[in-house]
PDB file of N, CA and C in Angstrom:
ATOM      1  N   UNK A   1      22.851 205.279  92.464  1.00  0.00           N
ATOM      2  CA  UNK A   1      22.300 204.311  91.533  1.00  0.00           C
ATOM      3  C   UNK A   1      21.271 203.410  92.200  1.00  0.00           C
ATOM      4  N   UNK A   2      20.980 202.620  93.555  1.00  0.00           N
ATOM      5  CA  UNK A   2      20.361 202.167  93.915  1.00  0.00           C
ATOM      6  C   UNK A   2      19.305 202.721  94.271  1.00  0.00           C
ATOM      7  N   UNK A   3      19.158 203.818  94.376  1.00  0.00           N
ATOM      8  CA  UNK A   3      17.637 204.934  94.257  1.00  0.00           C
ATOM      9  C   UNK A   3      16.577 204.225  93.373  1.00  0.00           C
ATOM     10  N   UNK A   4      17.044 203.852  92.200  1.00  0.00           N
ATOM     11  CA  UNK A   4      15.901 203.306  91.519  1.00  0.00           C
ATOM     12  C   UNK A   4      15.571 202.032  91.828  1.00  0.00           C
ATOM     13  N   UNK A   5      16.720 200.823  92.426  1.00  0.00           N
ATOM     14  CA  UNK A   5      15.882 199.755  92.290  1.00  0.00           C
ATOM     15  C   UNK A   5      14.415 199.097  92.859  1.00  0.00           C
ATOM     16  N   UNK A   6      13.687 198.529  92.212  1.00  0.00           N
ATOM     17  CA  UNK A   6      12.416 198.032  92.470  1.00  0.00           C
ATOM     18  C   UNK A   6      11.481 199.240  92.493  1.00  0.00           C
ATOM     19  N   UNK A   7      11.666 200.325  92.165  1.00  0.00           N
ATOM     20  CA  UNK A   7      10.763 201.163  91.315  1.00  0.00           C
ATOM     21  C   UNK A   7      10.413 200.806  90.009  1.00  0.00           C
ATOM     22  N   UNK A   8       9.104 201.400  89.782  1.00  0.00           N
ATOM     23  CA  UNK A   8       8.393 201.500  89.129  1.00  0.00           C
ATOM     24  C   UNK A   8       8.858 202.816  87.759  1.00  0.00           C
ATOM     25  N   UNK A   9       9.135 203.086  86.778  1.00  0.00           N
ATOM     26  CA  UNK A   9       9.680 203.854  85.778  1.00  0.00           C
ATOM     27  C   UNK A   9       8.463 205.158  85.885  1.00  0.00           C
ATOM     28  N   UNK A  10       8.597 206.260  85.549  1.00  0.00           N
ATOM     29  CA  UNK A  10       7.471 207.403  85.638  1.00  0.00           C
ATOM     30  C   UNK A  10       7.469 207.915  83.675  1.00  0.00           C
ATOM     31  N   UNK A  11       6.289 207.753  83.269  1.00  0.00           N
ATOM     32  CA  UNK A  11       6.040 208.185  81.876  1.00  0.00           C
ATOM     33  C   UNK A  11       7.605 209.208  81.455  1.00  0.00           C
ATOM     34  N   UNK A  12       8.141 208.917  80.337  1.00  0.00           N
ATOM     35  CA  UNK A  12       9.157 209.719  80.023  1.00  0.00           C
ATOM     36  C   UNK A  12      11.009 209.044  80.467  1.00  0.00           C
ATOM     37  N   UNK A  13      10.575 208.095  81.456  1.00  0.00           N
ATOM     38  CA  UNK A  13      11.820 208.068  82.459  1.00  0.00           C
ATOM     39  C   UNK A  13      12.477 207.155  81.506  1.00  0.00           C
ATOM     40  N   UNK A  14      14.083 207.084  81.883  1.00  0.00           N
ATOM     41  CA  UNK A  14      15.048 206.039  80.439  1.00  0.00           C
ATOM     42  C   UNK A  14      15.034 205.364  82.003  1.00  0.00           C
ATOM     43  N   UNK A  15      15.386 204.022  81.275  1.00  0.00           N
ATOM     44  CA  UNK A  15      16.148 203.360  82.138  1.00  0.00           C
ATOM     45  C   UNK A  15      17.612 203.619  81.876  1.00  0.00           C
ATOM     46  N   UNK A  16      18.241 203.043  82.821  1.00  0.00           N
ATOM     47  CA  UNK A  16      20.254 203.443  82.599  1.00  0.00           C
ATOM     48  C   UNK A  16      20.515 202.596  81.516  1.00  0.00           C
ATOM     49  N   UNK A  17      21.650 202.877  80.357  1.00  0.00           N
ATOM     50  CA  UNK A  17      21.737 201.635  79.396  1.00  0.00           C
ATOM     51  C   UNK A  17      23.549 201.885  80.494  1.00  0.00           C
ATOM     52  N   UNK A  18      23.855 199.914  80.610  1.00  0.00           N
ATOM     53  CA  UNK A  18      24.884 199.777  80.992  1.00  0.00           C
ATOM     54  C   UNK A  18      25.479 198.742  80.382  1.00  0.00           C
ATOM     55  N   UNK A  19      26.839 199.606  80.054  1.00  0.00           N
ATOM     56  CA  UNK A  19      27.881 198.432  79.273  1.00  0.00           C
ATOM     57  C   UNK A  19      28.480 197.990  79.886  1.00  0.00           C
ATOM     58  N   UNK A  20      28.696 196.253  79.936  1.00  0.00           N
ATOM     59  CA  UNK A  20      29.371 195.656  80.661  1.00  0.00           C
ATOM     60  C   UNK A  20      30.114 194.968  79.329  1.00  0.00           C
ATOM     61  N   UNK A  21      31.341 195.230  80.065  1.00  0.00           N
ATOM     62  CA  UNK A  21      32.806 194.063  78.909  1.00  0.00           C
ATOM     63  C   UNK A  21      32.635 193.042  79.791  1.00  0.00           C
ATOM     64  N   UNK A  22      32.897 191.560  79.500  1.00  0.00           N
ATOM     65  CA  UNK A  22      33.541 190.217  79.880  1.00  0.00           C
ATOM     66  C   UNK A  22      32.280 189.830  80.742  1.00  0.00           C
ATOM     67  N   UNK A  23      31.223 190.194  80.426  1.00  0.00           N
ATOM     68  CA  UNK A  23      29.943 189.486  80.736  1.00  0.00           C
ATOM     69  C   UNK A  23      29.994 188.303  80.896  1.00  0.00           C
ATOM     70  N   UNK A  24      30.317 187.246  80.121  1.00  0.00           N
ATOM     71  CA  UNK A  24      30.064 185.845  79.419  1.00  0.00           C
ATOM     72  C   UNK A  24      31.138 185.048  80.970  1.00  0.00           C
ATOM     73  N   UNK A  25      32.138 185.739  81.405  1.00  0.00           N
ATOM     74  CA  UNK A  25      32.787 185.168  82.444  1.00  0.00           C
ATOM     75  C   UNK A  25      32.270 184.868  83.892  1.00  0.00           C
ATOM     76  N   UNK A  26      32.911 184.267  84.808  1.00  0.00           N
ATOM     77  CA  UNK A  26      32.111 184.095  86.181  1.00  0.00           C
ATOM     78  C   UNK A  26      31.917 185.356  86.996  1.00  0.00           C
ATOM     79  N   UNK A  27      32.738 186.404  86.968  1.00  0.00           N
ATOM     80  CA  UNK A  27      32.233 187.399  87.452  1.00  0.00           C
ATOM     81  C   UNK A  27      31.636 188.350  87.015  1.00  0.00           C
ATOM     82  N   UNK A  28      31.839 188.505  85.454  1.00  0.00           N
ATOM     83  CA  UNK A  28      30.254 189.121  84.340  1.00  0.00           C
ATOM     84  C   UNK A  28      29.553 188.200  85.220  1.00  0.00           C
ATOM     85  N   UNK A  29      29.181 187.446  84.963  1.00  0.00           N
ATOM     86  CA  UNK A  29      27.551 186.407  85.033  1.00  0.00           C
ATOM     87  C   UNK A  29      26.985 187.300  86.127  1.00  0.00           C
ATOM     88  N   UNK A  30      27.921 186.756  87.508  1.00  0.00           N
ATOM     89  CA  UNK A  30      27.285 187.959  88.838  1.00  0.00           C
ATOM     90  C   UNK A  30      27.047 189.207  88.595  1.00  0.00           C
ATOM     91  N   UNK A  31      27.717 189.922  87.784  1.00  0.00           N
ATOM     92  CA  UNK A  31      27.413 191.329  87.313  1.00  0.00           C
ATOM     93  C   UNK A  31      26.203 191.494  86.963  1.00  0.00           C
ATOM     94  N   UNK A  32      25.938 190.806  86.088  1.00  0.00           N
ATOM     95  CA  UNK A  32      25.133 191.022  85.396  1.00  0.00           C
ATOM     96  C   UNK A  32      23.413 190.882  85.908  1.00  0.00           C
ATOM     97  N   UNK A  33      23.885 189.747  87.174  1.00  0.00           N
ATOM     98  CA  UNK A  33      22.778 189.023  87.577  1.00  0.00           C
ATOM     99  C   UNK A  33      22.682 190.521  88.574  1.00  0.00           C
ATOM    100  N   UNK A  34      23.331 191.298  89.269  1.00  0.00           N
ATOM    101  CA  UNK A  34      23.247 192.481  90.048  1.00  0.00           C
ATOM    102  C   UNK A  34      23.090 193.827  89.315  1.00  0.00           C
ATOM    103  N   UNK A  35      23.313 193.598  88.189  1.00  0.00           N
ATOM    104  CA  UNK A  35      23.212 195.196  87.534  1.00  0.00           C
ATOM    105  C   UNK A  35      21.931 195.496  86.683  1.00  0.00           C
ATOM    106  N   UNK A  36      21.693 193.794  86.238  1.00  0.00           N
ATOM    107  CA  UNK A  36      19.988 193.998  85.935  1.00  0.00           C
ATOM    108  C   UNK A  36      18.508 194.905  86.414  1.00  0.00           C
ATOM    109  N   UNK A  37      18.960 194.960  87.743  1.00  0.00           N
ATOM    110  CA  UNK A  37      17.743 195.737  88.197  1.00  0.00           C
ATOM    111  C   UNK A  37      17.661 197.001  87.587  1.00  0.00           C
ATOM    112  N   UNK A  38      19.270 197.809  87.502  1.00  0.00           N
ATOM    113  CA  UNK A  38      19.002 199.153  87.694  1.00  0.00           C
ATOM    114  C   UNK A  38      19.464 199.412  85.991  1.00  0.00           C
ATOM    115  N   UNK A  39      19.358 198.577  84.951  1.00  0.00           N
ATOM    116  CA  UNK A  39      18.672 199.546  84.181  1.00  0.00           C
ATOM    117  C   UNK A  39      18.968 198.266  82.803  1.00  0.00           C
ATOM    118  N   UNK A  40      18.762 198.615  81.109  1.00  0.00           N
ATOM    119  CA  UNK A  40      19.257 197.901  80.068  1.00  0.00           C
ATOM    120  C   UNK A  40      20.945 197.849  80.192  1.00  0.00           C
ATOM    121  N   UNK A  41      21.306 196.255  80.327  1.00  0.00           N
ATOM    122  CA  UNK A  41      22.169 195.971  80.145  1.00  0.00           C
ATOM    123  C   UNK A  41      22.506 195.744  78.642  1.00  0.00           C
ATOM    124  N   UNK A  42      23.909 196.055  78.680  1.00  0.00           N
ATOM    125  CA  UNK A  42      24.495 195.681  76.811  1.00  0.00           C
ATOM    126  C   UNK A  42      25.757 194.889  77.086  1.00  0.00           C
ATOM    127  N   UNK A  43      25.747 193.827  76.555  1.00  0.00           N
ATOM    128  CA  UNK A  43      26.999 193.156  76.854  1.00  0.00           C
ATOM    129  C   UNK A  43      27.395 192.175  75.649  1.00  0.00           C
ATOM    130  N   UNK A  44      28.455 193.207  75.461  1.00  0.00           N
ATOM    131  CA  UNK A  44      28.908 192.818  73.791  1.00  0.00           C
ATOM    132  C   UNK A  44      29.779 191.228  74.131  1.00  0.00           C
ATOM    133  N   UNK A  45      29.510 190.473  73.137  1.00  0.00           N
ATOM    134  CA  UNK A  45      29.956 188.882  72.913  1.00  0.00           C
ATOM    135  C   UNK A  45      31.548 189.249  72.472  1.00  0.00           C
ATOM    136  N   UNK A  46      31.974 187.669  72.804  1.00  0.00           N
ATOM    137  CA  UNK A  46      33.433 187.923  72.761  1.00  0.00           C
ATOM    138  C   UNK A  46      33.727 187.224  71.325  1.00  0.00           C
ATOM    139  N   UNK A  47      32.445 186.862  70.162  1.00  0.00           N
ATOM    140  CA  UNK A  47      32.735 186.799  69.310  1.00  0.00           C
ATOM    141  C   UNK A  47      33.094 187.628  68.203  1.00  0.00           C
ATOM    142  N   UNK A  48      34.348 187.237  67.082  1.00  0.00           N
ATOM    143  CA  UNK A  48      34.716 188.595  66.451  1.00  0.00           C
ATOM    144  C   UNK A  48      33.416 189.278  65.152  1.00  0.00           C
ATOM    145  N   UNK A  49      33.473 190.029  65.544  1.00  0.00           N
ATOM    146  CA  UNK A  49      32.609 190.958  64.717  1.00  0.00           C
ATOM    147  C   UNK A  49      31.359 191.555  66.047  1.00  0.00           C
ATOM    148  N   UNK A  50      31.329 191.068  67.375  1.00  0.00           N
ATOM    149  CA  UNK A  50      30.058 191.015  67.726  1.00  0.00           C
ATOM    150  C   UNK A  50      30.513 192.723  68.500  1.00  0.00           C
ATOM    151  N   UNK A  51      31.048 193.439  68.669  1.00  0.00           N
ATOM    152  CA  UNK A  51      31.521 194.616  69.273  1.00  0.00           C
ATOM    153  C   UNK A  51      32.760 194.367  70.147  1.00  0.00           C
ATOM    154  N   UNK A  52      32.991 193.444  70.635  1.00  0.00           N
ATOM    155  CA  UNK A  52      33.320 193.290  71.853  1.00  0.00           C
ATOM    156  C   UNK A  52      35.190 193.295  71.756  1.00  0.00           C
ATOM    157  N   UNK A  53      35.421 193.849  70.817  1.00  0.00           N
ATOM    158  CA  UNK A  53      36.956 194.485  70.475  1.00  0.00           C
ATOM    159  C   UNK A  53      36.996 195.960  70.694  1.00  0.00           C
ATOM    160  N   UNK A  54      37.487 196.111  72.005  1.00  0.00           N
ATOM    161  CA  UNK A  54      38.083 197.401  72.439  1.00  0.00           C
ATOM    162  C   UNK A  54      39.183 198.528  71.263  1.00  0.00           C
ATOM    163  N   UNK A  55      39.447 197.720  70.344  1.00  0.00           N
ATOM    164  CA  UNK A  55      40.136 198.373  69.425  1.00  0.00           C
ATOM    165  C   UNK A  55      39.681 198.737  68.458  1.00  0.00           C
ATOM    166  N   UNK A  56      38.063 198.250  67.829  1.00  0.00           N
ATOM    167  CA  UNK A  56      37.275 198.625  67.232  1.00  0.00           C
ATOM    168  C   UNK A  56      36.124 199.964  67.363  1.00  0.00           C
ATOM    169  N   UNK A  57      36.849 200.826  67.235  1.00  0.00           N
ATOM    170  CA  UNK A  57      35.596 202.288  67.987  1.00  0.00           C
ATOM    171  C   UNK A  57      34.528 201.868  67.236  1.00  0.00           C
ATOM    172  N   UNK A  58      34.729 201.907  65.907  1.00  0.00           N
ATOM    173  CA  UNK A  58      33.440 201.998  65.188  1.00  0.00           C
ATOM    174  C   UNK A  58      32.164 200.903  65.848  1.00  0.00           C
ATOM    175  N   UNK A  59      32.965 199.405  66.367  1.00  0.00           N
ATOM    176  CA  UNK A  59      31.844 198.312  66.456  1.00  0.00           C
ATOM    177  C   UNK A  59      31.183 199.074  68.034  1.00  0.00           C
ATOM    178  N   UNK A  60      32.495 199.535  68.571  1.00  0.00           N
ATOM    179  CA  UNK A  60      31.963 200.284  70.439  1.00  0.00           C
ATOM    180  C   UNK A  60      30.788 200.992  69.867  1.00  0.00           C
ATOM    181  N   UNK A  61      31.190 202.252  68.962  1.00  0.00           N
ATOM    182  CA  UNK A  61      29.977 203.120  68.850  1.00  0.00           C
ATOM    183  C   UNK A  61      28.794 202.127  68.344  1.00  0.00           C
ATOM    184  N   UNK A  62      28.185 201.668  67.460  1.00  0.00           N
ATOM    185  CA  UNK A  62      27.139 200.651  67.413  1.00  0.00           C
ATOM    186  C   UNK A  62      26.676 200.294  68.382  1.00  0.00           C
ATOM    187  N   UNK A  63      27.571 199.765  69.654  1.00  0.00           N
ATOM    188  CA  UNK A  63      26.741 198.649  70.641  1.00  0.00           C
ATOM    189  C   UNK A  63      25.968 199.979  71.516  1.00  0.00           C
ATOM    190  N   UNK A  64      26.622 201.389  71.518  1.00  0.00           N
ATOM    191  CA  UNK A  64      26.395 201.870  72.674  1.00  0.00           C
ATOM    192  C   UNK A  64      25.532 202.570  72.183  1.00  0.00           C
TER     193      UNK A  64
END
Protein backbone atom coordinates (compact mmCIF):
# COMPACT_ATOMS: atom_id res chain seq x y z
CA UNK A 1 0.00 0.00 0.00
CA UNK A 2 2.66 2.57 0.56
CA UNK A 3 3.90 2.17 -3.11
CA UNK A 4 1.61 4.85 -3.98
CA UNK A 5 2.12 7.46 -1.52
CA UNK A 6 3.10 10.96 -2.87
CA UNK A 7 2.63 9.78 -6.37
CA UNK A 8 1.18 11.30 -8.83
CA UNK A 9 -2.23 9.10 -10.24
CA UNK A 10 -1.54 7.83 -14.16
CA UNK A 11 -4.73 8.61 -16.62
CA UNK A 12 -7.24 5.68 -15.81
CA UNK A 13 -5.71 4.94 -12.22
CA UNK A 14 -8.64 4.67 -9.07
CA UNK A 15 -7.48 5.80 -6.12
CA UNK A 16 -8.11 3.06 -3.10
CA UNK A 17 -11.71 3.88 -1.63
CA UNK A 18 -11.13 3.09 2.23
CA UNK A 19 -13.66 2.41 4.85
CA UNK A 20 -12.91 3.40 8.06
CA UNK A 21 -15.61 2.64 11.15
CA UNK A 22 -15.12 4.98 14.40
CA UNK A 23 -13.40 7.72 12.48
CA UNK A 24 -14.94 10.57 14.59
CA UNK A 25 -12.79 8.98 17.74
CA UNK A 26 -9.09 9.77 18.85
CA UNK A 27 -7.68 7.03 17.12
CA UNK A 28 -10.04 7.36 13.81
CA UNK A 29 -8.84 11.06 13.78
CA UNK A 30 -5.00 9.59 13.51
CA UNK A 31 -6.28 7.13 11.06
CA UNK A 32 -7.54 9.05 9.14
CA UNK A 33 -4.95 11.81 9.26
CA UNK A 34 -2.47 8.57 7.96
CA UNK A 35 -4.70 6.84 5.57
CA UNK A 36 -5.46 10.00 3.63
CA UNK A 37 -2.58 9.84 1.43
CA UNK A 38 -3.17 6.50 0.01
CA UNK A 39 -6.43 6.84 -1.34
CA UNK A 40 -10.65 8.22 -0.85
CA UNK A 41 -11.48 7.82 2.52
CA UNK A 42 -15.32 6.97 3.58
CA UNK A 43 -16.11 7.28 7.03
CA UNK A 44 -19.58 6.70 7.88
CA UNK A 45 -20.97 9.13 10.97
CA UNK A 46 -22.10 7.66 14.07
CA UNK A 47 -25.31 9.38 13.45
CA UNK A 48 -28.46 7.11 13.02
CA UNK A 49 -29.42 6.87 9.55
CA UNK A 50 -25.84 8.08 8.40
CA UNK A 51 -24.50 4.22 7.51
CA UNK A 52 -22.58 3.76 10.30
CA UNK A 53 -24.79 0.71 11.82
CA UNK A 54 -23.00 -2.47 11.23
CA UNK A 55 -26.38 -4.15 11.35
CA UNK A 56 -27.72 -2.25 8.59
CA UNK A 57 -26.30 -4.06 5.19
CA UNK A 58 -28.45 -2.12 3.14
CA UNK A 59 -27.05 1.55 4.67
CA UNK A 60 -23.12 -0.52 4.45
CA UNK A 61 -23.93 -1.21 0.80
CA UNK A 62 -24.73 2.65 -0.01
CA UNK A 63 -21.65 4.03 1.78
CA UNK A 64 -19.39 1.56 -0.05
Amino acid sequence: MRANCGRQLSVGERLMRILLFGGEGQVGWELRRALSVLGQLVVPARKLGAGGDLSDLEGLRQII
